[in-house]
Protein backbone atom coordinates (compact mmCIF):
# COMPACT_ATOMS: atom_id res chain seq x y z
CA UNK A 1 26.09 10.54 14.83
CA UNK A 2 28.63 8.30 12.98
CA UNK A 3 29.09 9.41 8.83
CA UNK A 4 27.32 6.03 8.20
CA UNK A 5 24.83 7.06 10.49
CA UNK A 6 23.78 9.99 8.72
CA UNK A 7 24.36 8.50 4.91
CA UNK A 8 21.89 6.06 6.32
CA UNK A 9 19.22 8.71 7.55
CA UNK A 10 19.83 10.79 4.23
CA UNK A 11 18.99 7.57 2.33
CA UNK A 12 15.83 6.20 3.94
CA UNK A 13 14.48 9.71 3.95
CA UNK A 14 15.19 10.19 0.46
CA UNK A 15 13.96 6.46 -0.42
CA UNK A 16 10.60 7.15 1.16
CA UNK A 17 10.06 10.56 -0.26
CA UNK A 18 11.29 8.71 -4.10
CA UNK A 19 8.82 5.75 -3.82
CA UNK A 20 5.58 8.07 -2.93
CA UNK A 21 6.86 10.69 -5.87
CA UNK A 22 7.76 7.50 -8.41
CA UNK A 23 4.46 6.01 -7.15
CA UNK A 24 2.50 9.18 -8.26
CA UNK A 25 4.32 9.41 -11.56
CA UNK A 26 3.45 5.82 -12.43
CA UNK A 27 -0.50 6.35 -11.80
CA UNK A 28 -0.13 9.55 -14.28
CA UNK A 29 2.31 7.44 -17.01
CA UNK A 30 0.13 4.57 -17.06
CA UNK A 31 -2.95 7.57 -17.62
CA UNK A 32 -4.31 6.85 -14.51
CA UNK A 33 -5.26 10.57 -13.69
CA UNK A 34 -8.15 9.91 -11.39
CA UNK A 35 -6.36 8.01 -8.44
CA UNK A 36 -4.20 9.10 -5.46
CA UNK A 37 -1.47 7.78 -3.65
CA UNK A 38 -4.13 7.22 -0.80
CA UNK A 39 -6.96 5.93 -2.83
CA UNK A 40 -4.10 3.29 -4.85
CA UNK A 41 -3.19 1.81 -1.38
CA UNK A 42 -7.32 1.19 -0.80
CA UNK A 43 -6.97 -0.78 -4.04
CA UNK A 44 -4.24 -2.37 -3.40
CA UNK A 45 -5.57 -4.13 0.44
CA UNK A 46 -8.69 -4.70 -1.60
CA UNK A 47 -6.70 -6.83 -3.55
CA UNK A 48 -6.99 -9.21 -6.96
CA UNK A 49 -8.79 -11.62 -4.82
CA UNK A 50 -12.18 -12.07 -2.97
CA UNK A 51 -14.09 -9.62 -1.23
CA UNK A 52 -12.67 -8.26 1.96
CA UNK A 53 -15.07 -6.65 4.37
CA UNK A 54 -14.30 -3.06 5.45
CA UNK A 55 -12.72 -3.76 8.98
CA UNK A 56 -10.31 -6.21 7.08
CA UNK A 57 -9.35 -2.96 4.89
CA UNK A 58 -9.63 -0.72 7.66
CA UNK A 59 -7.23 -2.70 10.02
CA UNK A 60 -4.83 -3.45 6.91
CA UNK A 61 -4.09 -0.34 6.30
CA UNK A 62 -4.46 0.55 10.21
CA UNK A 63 -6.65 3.76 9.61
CA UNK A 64 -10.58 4.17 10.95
CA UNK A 65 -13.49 2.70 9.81
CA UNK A 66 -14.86 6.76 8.84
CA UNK A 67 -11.36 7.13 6.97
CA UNK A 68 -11.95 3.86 5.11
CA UNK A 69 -15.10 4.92 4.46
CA UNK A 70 -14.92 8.22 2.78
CA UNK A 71 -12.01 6.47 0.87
CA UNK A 72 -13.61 3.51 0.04
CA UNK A 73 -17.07 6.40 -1.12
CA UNK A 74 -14.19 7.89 -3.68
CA UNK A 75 -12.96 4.68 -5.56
CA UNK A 76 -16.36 3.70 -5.57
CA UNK A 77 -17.52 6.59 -7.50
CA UNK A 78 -14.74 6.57 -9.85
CA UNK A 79 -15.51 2.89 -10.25
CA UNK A 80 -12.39 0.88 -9.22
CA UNK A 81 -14.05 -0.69 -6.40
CA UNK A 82 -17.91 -1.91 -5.40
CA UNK A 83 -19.43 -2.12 -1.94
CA UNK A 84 -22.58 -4.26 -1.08
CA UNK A 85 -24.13 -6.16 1.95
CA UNK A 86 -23.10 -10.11 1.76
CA UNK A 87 -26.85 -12.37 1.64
CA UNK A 88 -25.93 -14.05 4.99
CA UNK A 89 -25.07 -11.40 7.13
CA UNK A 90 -26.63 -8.03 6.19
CA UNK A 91 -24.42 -5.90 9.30
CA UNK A 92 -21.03 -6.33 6.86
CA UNK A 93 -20.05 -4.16 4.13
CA UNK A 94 -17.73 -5.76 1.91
CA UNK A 95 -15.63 -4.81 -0.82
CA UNK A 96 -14.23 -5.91 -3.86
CA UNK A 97 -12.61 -4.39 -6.95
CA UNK A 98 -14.12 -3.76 -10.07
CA UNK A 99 -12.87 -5.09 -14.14
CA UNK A 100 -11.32 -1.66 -13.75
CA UNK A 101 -10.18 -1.78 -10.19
CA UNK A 102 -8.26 -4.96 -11.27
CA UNK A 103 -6.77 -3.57 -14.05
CA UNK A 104 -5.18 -0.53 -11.94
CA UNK A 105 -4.17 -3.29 -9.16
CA UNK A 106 -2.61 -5.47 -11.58
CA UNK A 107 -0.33 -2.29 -13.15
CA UNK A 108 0.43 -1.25 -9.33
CA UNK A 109 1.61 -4.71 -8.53
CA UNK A 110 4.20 -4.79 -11.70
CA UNK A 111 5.22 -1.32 -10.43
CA UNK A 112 6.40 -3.08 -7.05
CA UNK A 113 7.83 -6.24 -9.02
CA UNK A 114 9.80 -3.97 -10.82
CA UNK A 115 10.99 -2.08 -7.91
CA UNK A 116 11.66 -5.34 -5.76
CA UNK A 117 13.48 -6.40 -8.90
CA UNK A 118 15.81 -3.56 -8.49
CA UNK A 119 16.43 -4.00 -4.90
CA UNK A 120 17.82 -7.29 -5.50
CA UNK A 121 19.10 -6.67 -8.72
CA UNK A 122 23.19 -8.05 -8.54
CA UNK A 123 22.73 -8.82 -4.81
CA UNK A 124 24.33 -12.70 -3.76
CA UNK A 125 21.89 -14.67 -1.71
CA UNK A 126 23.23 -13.96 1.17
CA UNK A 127 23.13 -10.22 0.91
CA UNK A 128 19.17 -10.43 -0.15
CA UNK A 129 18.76 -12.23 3.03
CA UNK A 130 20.65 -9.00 5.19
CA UNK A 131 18.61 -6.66 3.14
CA UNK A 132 15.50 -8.82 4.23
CA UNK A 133 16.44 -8.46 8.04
CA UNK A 134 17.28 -4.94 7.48
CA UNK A 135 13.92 -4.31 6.27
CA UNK A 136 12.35 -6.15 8.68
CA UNK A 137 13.88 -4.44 12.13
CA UNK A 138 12.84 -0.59 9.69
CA UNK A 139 9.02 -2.29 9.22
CA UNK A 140 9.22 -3.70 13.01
CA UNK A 141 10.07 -0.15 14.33
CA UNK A 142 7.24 1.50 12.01
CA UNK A 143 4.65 -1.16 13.45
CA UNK A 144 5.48 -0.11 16.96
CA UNK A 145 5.79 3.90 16.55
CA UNK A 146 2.00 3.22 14.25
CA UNK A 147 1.00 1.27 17.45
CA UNK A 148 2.37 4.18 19.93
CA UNK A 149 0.84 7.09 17.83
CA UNK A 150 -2.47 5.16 17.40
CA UNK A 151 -2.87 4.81 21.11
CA UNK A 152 -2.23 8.49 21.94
């Protein structure tokens, strides 16, 4: 493995394992002591907008419908999101977030401004758009080896 190889590994290892640890220490700065990592990433495919049925949430995040759902039970009972049965079709559960559910996805979202910010921050145009490939052929690869391991 070339030097550039492994300064490359060392950083995207250490990148992933900064943004869940940052991520955490956000939730608890902004007093948010009653949230995962986990349960932050249901709010955040719920989203700001309408409701989203479960399977929407489920494939977003690519996890089960009984993972969603135990999930989805949690953030429910801490009240960040609300579940009910749409009038016209009875067989969906949809979800939505809550005044407080949109108050946690709105901080989350300036969290990820701010780091985007950074990522850019004294980059030409041109170098944004090889940082935008590059990130695209790392979330390419991840969307095949989640498509691999989900089939085995």
């Amino acid at each position: 493995m070339s030097r550039a190889h492994e300064l490359l590994n060392e950083l995207v290892g250490d990148i992933f394992v900064d943004i869940l640890n940052i991520e955490e220490k956000a939730l608890r700065y902004c007093k948010i002591k009653d949230l995962s990592i986990a349960e932050m990433h249901v709010i955040e495919q719920v989203g700001d907008g309408d409701p989203k049925s479960m399977s929407e949430v489920a494939a977003a995040l690519g996890i089960t419908m009984g993972s969603l759902t135990t999930a989805v039970g949690r953030v429910v009972r801490k009240g960040y999101v609300k579940r009910f049965r749409p009038e016209g079709d009875r067989r969906i559960v949809q979800i939505e977030l809550t005044r407080k559910g949109r108050l946690v996805y709105r901080l989350h979202e300036k969290f990820h401004l701010n780091l985007i910010n950074q990522m850019v921050k004294g980059l030409s145009t041109d170098e944004e758009i090889v940082l935008v490939k590059v990130l695209e052929n790392i979330n390419g690869f991840f969307k095949k080896l989640s498509k691999k391991y989900k089939e085995a």
